[in-house]
N, C-alpha and C. Protein backbone atom coordinates (compact mmCIF):
# COMPACT_ATOMS: atom_id res chain seq x y z
N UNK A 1 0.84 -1.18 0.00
CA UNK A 1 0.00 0.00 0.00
C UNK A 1 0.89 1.25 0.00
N UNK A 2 0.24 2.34 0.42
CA UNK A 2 0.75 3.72 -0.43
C UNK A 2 0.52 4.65 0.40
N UNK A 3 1.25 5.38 1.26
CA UNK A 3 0.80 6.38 2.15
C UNK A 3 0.80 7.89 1.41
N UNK A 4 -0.11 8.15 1.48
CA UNK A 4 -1.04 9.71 0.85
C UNK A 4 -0.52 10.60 2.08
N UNK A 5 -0.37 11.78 1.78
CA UNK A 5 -0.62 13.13 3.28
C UNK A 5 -1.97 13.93 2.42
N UNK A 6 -2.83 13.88 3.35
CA UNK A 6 -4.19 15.14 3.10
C UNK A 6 -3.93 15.91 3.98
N UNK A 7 -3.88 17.19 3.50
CA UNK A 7 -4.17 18.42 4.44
C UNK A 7 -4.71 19.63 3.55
N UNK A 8 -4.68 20.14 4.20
CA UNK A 8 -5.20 21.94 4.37
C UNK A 8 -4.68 22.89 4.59
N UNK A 9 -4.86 24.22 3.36
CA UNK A 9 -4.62 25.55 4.50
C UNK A 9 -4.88 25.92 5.22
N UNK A 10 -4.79 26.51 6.26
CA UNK A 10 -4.85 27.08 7.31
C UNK A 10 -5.67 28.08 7.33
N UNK A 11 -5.77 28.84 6.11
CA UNK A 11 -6.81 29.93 5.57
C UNK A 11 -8.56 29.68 5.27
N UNK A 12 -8.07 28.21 4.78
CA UNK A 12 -9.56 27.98 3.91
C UNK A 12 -10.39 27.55 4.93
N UNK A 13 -9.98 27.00 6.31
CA UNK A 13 -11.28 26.52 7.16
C UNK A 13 -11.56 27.22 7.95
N UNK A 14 -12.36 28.23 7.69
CA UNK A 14 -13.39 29.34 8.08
C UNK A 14 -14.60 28.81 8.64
N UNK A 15 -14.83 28.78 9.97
CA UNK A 15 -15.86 28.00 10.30
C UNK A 15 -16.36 28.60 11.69
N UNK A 16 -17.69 29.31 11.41
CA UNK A 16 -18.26 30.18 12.81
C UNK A 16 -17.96 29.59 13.77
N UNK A 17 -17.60 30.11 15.35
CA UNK A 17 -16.93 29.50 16.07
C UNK A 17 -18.58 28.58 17.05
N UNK A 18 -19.68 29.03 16.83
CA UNK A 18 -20.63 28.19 17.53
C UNK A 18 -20.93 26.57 16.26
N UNK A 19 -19.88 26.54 15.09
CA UNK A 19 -20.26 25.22 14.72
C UNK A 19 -18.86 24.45 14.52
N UNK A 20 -18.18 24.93 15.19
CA UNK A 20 -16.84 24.43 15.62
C UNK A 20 -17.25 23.03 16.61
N UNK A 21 -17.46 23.06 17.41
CA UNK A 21 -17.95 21.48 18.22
C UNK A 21 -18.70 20.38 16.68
N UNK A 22 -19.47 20.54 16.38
CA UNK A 22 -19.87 20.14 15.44
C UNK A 22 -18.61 19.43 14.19
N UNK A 23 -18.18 20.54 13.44
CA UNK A 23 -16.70 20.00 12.34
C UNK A 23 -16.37 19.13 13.26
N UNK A 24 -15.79 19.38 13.82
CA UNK A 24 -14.54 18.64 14.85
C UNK A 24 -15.48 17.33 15.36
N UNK A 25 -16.79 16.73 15.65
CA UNK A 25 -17.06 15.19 15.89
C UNK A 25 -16.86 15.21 14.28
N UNK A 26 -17.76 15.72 13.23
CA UNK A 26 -17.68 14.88 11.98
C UNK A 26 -16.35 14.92 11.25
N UNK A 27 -15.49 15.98 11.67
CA UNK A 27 -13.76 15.29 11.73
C UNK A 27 -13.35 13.89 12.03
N UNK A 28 -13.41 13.89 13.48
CA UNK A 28 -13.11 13.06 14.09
C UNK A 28 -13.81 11.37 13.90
N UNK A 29 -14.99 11.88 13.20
CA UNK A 29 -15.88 10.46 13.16
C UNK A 29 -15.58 9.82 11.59
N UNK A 30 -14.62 10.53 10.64
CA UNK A 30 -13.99 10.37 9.91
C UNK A 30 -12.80 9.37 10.26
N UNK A 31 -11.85 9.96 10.94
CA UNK A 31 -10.79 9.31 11.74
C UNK A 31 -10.91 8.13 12.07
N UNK A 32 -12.25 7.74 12.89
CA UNK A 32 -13.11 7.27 13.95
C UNK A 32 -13.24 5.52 12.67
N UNK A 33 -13.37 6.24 11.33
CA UNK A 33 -13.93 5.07 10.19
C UNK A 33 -12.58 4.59 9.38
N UNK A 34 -11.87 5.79 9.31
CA UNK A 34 -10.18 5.55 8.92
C UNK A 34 -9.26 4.41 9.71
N UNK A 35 -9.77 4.65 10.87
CA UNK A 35 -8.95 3.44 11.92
C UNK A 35 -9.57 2.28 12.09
N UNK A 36 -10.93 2.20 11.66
CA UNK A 36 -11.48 1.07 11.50
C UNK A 36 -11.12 0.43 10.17
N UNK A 37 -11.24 0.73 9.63
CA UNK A 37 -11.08 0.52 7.79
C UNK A 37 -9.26 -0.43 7.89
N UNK A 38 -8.85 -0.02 8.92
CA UNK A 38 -7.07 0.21 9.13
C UNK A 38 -6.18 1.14 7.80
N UNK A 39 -6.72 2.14 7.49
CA UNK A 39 -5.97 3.07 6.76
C UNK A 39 -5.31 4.02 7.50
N UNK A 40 -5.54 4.73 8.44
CA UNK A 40 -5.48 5.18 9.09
C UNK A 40 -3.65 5.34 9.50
N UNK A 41 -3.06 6.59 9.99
CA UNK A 41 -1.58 5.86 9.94
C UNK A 41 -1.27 7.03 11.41
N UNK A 42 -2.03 8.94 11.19
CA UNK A 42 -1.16 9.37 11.57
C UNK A 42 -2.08 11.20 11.08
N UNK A 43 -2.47 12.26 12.06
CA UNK A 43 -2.69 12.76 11.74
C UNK A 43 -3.12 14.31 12.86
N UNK A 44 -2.99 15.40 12.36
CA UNK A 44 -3.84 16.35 13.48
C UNK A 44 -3.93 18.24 12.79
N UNK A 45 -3.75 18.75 13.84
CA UNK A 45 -4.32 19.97 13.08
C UNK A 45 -2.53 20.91 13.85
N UNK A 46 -2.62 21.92 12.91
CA UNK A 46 -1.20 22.13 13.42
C UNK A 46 -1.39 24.03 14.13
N UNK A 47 -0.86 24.55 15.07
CA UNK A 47 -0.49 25.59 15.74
C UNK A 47 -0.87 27.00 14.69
N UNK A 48 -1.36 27.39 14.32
CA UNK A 48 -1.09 28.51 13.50
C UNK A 48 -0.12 29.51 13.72
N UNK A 49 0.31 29.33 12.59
CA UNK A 49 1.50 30.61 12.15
C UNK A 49 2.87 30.47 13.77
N UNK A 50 2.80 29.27 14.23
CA UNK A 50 3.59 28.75 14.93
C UNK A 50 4.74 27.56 14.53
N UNK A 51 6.24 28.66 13.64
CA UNK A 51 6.53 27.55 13.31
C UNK A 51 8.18 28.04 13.36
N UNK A 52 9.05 26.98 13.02
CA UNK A 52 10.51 28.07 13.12
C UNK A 52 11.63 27.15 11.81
N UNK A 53 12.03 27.78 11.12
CA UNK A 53 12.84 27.47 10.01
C UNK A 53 13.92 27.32 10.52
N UNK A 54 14.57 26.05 10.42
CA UNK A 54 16.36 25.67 10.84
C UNK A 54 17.10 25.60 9.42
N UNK A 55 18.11 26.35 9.50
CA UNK A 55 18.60 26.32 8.00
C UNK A 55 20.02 25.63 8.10
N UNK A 56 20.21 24.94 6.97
CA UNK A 56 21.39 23.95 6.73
C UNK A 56 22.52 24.59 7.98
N UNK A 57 22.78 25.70 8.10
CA UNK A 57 23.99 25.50 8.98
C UNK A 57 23.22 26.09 10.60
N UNK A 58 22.13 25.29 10.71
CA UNK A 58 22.00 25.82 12.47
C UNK A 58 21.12 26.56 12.48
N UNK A 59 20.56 28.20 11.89
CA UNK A 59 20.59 29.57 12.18
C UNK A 59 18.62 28.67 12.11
N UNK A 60 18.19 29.62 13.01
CA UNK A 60 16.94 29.54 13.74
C UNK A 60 16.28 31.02 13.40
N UNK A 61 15.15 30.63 12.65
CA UNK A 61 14.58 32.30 12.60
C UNK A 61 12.92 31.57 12.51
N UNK A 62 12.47 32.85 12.78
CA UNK A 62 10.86 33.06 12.75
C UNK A 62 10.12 32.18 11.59
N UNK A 63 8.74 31.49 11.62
CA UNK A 63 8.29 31.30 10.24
C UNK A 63 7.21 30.61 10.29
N UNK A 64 6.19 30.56 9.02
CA UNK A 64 6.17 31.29 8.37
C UNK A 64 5.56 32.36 8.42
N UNK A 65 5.71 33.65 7.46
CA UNK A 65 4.90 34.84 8.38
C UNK A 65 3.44 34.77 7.14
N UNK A 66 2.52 35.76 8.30
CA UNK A 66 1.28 35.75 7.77
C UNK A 66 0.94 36.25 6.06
N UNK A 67 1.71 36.82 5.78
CA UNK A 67 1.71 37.09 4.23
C UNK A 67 2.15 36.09 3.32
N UNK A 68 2.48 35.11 4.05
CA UNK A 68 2.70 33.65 3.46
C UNK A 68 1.79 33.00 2.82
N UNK A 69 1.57 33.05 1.66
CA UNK A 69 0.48 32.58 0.35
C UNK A 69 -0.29 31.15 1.31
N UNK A 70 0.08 30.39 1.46
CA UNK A 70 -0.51 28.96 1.91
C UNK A 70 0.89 28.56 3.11
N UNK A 71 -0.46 28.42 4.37
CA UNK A 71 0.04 27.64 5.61
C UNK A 71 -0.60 26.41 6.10
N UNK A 72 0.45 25.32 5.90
CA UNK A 72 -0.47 24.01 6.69
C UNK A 72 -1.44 24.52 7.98
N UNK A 73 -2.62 23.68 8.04
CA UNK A 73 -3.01 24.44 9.04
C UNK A 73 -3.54 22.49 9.75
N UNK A 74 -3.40 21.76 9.21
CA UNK A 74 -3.84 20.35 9.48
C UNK A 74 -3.67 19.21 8.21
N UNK A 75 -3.12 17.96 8.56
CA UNK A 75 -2.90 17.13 8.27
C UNK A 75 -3.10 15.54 8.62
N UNK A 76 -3.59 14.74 7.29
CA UNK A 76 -3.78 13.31 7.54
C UNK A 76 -3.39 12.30 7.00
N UNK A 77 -2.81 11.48 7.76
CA UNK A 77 -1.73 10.67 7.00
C UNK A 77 -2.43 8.98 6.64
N UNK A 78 -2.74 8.59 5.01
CA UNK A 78 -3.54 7.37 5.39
C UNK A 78 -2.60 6.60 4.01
N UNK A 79 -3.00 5.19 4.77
CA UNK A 79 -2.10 4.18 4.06
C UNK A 79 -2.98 2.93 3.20
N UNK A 80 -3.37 3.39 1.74
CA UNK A 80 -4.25 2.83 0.82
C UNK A 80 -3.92 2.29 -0.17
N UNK A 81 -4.42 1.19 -1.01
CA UNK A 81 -3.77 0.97 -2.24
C UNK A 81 -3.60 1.58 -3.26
N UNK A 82 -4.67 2.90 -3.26
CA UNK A 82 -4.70 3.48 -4.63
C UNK A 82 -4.67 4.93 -4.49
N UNK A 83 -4.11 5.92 -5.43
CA UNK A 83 -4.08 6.97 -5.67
C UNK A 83 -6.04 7.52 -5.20
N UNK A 84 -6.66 7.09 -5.84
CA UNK A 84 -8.28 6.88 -5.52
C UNK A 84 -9.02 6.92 -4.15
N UNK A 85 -8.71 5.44 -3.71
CA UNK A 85 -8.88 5.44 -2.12
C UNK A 85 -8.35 6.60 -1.70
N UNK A 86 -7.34 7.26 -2.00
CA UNK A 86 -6.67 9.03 -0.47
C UNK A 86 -7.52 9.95 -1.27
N UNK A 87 -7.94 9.98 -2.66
CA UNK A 87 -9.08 11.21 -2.97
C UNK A 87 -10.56 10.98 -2.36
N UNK A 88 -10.77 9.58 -2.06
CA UNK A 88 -12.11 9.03 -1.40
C UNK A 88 -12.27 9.74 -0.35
N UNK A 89 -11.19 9.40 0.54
CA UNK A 89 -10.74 9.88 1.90
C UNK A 89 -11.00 11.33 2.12
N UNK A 90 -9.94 11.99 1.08
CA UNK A 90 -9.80 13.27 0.81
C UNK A 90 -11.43 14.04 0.94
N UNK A 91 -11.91 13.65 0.15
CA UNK A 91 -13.43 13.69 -0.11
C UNK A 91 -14.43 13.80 1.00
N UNK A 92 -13.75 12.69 1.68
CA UNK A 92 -14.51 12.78 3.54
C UNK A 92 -13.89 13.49 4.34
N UNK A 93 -13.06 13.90 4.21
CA UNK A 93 -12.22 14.99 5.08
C UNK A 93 -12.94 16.31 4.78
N UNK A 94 -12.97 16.59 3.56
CA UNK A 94 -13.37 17.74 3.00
C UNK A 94 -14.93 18.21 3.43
N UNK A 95 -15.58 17.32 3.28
CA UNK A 95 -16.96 17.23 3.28
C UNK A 95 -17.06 17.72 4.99
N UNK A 96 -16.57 16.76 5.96
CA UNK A 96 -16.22 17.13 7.53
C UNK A 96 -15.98 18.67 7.64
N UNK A 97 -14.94 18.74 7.19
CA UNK A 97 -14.31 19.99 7.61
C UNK A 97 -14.79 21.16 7.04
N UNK A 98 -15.54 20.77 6.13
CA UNK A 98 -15.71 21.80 5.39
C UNK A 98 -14.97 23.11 5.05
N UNK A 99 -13.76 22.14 4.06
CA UNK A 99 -12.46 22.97 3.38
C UNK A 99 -11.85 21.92 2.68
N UNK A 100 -11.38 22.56 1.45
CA UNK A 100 -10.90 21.50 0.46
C UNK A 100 -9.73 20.83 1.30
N UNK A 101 -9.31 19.53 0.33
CA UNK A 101 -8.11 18.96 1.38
C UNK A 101 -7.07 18.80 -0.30
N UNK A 102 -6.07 18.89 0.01
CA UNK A 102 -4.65 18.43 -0.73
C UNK A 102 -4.39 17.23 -0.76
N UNK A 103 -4.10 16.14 -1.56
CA UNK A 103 -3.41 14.97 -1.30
C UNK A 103 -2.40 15.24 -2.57
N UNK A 104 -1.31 14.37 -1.27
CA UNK A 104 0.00 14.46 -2.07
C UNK A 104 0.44 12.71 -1.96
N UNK A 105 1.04 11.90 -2.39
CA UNK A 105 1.57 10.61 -2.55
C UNK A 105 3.04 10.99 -1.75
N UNK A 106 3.06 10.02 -0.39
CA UNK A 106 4.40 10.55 0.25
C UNK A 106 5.14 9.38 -0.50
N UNK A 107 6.71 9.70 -0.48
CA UNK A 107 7.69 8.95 -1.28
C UNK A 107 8.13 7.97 -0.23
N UNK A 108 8.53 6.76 -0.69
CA UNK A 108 9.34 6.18 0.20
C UNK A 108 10.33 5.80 0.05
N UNK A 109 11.56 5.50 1.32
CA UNK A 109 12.93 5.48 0.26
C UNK A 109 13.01 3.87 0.81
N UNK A 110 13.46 3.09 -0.23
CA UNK A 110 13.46 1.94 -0.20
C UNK A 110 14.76 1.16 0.11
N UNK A 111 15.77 2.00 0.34
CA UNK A 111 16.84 1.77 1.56
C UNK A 111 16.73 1.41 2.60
N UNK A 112 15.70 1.95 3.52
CA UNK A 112 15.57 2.15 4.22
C UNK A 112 14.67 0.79 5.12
């Protein structure tokens, strides 16, 4: 099988804060079918605009800042046979959260 990452900007899930309890079970009851299914690998919502860039030699600075075109804002990590199955997924994430989701095909190194 094939581990996918779905996530989101950070921008696009705009969601009145009295239907916030709400997203978040049909998030979670997503998850809830992902770990049953056993796709499921690895996943959560990330800090906003809480983040810090280490660059090849050490040096530690601020990042990313808010004029930053696209910020992860949450991520889900699921392990499927098909390019298909993580847009399925994708699809139920989206629908939950109400905000598009990204899937990307993570690489694996086979060295390893």
């Amino acid at each position: 099988m094939t581990r996918y990452l779905i996530s989101f900007d950070d921008g696009t899930m705009v969601i009145p804060a009295e239907d916030l309890p709400e997203v978040a079970e049909a998030a979670h009851a997503v998850v809830r079918e992902a770990q049953a299914a056993g796709v499921w690998v690895f996943g959560g919502g990330l800090e906003s605009q809480r983040a810090s860039v280490v660059a090849t030699d050490g040096t530690v600075t601020d990042g990313p800042y808010p004029e930053t075109k696209a910020v992860l804002g949450g991520f889900s990590i699921v392990d499927v046979p098909s390019r298909e199955e993580a847009l399925r997924w994708a699809a139920d994430f989206a629908a939950a959260c109400r905000c598009a989701q990204e899937v990307r095909e993570i690489m694996t190194d086979p060295d390893v």
